[in-house]
PDB file of N, CA and C in Angstrom:
ATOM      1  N   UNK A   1      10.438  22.629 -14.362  1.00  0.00           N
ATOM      2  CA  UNK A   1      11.135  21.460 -13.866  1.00  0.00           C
ATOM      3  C   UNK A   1      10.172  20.282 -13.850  1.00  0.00           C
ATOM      4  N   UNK A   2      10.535  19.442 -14.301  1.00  0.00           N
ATOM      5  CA  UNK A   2      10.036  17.957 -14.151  1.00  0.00           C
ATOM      6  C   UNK A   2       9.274  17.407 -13.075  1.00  0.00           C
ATOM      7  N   UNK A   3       8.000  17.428 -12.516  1.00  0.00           N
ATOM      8  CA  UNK A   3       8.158  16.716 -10.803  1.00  0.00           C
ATOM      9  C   UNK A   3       8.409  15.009 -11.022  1.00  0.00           C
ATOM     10  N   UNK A   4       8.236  14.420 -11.960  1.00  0.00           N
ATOM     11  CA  UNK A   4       8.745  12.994 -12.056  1.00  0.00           C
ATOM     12  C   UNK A   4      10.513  12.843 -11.435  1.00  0.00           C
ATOM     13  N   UNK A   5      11.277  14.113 -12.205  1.00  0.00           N
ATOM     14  CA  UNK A   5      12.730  14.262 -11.856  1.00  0.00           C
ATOM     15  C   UNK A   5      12.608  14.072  -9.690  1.00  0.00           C
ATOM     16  N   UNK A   6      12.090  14.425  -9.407  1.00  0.00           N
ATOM     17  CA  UNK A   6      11.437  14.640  -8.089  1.00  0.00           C
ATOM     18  C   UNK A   6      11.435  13.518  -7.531  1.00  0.00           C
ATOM     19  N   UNK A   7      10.350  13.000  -8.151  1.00  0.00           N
ATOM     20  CA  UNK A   7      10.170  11.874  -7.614  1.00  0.00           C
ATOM     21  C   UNK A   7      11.045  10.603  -7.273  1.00  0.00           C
ATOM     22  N   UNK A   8      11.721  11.020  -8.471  1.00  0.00           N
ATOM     23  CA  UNK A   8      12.382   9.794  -8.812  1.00  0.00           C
ATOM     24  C   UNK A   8      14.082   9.987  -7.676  1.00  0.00           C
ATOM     25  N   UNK A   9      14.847  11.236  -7.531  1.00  0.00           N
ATOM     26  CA  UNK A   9      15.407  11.634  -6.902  1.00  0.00           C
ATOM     27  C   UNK A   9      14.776  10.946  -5.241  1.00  0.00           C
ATOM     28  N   UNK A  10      13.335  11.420  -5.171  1.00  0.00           N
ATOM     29  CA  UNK A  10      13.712  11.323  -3.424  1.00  0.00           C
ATOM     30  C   UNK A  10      13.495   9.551  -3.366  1.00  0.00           C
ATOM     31  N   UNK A  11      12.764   9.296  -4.269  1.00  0.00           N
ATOM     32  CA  UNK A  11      12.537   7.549  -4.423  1.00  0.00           C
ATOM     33  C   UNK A  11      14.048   7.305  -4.256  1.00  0.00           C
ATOM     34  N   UNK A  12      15.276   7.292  -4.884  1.00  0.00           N
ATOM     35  CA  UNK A  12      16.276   6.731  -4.863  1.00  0.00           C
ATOM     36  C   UNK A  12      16.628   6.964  -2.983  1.00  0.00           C
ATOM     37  N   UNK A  13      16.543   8.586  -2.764  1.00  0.00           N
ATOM     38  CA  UNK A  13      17.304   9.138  -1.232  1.00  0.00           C
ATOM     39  C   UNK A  13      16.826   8.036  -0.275  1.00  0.00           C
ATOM     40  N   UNK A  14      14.828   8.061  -0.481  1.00  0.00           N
ATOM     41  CA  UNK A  14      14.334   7.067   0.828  1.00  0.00           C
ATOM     42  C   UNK A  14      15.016   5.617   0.619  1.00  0.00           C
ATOM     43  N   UNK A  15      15.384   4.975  -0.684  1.00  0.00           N
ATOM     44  CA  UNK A  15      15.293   3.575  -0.794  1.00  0.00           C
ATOM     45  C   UNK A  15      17.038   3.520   0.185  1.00  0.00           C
ATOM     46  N   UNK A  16      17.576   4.213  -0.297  1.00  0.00           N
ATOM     47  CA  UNK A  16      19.139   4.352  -0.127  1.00  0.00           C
ATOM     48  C   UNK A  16      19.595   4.424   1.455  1.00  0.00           C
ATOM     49  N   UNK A  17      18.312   5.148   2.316  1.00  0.00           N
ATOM     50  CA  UNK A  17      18.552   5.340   3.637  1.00  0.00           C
ATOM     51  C   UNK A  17      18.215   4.204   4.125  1.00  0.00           C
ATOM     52  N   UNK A  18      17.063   3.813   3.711  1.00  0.00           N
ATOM     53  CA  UNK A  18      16.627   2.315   4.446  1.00  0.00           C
ATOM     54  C   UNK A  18      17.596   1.395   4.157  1.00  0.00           C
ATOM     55  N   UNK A  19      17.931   1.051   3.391  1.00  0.00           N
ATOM     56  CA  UNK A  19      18.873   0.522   3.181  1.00  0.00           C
ATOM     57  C   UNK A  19      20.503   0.595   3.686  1.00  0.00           C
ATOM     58  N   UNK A  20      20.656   1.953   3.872  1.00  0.00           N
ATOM     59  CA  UNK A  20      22.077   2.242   5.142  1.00  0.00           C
ATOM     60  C   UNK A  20      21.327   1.761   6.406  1.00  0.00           C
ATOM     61  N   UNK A  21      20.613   2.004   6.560  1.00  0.00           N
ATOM     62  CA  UNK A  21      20.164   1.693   7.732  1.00  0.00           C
ATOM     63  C   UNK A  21      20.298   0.243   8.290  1.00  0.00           C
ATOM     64  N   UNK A  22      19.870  -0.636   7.279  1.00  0.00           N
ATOM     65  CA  UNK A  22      19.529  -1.877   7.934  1.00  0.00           C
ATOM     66  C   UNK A  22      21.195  -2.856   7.603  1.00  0.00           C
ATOM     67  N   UNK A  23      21.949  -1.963   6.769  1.00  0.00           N
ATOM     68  CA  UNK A  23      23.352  -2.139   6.771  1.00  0.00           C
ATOM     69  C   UNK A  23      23.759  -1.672   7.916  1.00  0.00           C
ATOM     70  N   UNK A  24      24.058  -0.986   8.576  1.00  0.00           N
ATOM     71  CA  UNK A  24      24.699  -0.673   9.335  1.00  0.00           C
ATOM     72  C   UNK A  24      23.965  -1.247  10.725  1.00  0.00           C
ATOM     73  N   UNK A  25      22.768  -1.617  11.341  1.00  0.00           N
ATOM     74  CA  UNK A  25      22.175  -2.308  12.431  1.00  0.00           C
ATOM     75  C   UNK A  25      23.084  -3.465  12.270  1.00  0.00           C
ATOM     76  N   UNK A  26      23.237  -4.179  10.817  1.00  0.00           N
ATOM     77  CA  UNK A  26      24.107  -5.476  11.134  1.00  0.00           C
ATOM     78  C   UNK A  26      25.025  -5.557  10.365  1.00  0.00           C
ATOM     79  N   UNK A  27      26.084  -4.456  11.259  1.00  0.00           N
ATOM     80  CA  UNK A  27      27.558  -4.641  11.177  1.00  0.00           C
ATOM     81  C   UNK A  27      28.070  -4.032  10.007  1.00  0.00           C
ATOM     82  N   UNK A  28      27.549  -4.076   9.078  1.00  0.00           N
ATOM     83  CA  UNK A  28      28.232  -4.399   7.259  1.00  0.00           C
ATOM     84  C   UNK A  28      28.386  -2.384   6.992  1.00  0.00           C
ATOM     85  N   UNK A  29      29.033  -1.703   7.913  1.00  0.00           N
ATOM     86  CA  UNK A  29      29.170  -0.240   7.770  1.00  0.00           C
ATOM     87  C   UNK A  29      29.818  -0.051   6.316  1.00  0.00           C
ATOM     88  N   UNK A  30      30.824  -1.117   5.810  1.00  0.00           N
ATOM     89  CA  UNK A  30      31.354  -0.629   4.313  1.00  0.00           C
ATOM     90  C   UNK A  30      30.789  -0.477   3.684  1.00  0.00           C
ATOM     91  N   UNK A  31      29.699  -1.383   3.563  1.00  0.00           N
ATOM     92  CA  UNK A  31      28.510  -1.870   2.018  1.00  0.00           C
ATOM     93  C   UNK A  31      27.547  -1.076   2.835  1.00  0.00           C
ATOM     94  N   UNK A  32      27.227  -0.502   3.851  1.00  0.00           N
ATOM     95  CA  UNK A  32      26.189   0.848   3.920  1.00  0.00           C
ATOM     96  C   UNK A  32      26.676   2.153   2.675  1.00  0.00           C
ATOM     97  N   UNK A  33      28.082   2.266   3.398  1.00  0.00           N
ATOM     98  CA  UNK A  33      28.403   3.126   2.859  1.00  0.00           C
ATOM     99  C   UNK A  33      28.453   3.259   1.080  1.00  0.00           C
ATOM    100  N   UNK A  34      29.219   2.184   0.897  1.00  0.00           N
ATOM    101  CA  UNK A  34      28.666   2.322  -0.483  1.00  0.00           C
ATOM    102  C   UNK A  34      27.868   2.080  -1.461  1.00  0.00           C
ATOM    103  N   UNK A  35      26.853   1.143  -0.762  1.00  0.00           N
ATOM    104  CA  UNK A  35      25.258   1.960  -0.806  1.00  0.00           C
ATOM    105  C   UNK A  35      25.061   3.322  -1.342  1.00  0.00           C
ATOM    106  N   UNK A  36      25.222   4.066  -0.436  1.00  0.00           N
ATOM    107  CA  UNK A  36      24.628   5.709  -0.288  1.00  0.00           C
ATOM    108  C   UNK A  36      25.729   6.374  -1.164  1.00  0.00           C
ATOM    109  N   UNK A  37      27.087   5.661  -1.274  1.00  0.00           N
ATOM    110  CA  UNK A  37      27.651   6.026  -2.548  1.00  0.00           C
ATOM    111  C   UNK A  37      26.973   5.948  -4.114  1.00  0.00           C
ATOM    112  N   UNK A  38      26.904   4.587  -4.182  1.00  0.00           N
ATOM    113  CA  UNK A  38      26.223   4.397  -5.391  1.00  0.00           C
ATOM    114  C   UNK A  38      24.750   5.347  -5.473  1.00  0.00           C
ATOM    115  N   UNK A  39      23.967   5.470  -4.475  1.00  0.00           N
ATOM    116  CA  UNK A  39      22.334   6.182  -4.917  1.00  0.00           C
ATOM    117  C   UNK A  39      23.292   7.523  -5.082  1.00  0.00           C
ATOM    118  N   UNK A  40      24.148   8.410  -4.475  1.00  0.00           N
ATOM    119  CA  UNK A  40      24.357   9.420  -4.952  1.00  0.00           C
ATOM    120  C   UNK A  40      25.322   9.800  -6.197  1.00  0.00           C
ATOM    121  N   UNK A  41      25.603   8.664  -6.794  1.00  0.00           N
ATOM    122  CA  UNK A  41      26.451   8.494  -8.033  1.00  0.00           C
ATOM    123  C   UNK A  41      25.008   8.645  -9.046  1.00  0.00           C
ATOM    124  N   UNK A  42      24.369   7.796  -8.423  1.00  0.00           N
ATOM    125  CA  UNK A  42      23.115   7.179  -9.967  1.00  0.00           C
ATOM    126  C   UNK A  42      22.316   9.000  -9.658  1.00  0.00           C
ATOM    127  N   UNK A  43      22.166   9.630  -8.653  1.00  0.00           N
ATOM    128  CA  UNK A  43      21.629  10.960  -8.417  1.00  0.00           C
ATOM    129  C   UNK A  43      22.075  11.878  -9.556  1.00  0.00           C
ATOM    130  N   UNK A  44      23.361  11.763  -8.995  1.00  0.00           N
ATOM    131  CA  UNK A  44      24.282  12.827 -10.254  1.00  0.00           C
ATOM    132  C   UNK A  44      24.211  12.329 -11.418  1.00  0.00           C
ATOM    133  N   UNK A  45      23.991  11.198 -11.939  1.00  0.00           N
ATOM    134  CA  UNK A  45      24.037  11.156 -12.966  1.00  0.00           C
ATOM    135  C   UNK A  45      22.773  11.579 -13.782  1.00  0.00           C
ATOM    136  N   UNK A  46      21.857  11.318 -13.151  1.00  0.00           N
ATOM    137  CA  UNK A  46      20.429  11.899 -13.273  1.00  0.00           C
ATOM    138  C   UNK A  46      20.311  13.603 -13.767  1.00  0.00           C
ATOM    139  N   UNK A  47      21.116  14.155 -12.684  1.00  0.00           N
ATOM    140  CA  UNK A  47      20.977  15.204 -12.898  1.00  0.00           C
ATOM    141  C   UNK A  47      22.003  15.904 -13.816  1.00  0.00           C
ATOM    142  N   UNK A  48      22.972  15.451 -14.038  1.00  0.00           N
ATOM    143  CA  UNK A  48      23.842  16.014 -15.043  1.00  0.00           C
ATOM    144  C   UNK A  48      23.697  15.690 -16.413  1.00  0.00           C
ATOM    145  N   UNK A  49      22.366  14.664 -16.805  1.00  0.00           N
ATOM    146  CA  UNK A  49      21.877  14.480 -17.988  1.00  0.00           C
ATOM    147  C   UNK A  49      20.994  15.668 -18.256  1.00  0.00           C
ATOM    148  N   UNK A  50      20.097  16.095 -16.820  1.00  0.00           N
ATOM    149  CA  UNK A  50      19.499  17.159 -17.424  1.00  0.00           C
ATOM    150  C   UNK A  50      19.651  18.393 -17.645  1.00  0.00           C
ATOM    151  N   UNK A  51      21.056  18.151 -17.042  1.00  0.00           N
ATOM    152  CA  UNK A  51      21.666  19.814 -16.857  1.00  0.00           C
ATOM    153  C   UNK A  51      21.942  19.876 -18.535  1.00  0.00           C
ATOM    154  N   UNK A  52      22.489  18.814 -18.909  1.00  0.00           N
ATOM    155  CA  UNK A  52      22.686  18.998 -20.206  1.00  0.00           C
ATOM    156  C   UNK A  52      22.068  19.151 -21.466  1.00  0.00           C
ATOM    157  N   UNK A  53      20.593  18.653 -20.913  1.00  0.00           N
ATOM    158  CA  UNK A  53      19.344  18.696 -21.766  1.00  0.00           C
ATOM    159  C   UNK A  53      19.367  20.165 -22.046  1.00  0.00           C
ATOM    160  N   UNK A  54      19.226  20.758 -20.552  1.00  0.00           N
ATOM    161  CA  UNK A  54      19.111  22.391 -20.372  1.00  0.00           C
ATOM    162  C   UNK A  54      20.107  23.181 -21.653  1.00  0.00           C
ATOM    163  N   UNK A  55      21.184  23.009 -21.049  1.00  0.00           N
ATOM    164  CA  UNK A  55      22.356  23.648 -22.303  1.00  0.00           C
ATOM    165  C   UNK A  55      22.073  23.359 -23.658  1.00  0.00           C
ATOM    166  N   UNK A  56      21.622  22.357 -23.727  1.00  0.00           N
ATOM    167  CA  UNK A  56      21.522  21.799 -25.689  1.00  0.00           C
ATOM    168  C   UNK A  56      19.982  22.880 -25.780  1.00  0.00           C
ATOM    169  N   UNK A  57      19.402  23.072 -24.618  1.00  0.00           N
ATOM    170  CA  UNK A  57      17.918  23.762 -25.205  1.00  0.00           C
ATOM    171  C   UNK A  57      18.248  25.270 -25.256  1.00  0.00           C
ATOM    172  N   UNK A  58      19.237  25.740 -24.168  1.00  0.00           N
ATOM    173  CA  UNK A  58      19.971  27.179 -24.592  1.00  0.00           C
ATOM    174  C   UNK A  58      20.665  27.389 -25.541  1.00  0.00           C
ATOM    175  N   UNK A  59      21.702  26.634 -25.578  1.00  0.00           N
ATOM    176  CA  UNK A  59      22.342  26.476 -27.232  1.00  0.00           C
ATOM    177  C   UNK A  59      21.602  26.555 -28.709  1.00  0.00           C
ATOM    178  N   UNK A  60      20.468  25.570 -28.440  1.00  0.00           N
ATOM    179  CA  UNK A  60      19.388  26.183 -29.704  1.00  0.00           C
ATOM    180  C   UNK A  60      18.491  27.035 -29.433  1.00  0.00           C
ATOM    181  N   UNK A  61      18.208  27.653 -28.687  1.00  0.00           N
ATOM    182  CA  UNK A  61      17.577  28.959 -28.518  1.00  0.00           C
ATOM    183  C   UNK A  61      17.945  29.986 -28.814  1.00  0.00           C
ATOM    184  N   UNK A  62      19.152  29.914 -28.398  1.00  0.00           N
ATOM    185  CA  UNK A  62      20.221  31.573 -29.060  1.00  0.00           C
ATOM    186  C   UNK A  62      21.015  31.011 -30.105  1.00  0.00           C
ATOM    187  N   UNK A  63      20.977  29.697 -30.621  1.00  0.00           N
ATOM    188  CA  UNK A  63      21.239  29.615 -32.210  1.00  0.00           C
ATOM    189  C   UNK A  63      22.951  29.623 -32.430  1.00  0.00           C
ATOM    190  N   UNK A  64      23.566  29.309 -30.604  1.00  0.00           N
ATOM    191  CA  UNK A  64      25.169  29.271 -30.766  1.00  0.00           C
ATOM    192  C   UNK A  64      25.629  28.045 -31.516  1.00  0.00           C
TER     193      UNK A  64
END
C-alpha cells in the first residue's frame, strides 16, 4: 500500500474537521456539513481509483 495514499487521506480528514469546526462555531451548520461531504466524496474518489488500479493489476496477472 502506498503511505503517500495515507497521507494524503488523513491530510484531507484533518483539513475537513477544522474546517467543520470553525463552520459550525459560527452558525453556518449547512456548509459544515457539506464540507465533510465534499472531503468524503474527494476520499472515495481517491480510493476507488485505486481499487481499480488493483483489479486492472489482477486482471493482468491472471491474464483474464
Amino acid at each position: 500500500m502506498d503511505v503517500d495514499l495515507v497521507f494524503k487521506v488523513a491530510a484531507i480528514g484533518l483539513l475537513a474537521a477544522v474546517i467543520n469546526i470553525l463552520l459550525q462555531r459560527s452558525g453556518r451548520d449547512e456548509q459544515a456539513l457539506m464540507t465533510t461531504i465534499a472531503a468524503l466524496v474527494v476520499v472515495l474518489m481517491m480510493l476507488v481509483q485505486k481499487i481499480s488500479e488493483l483489479f486492472g493489476l489482477i486482471k493482468s496477472l491472471f491474464r483474464l
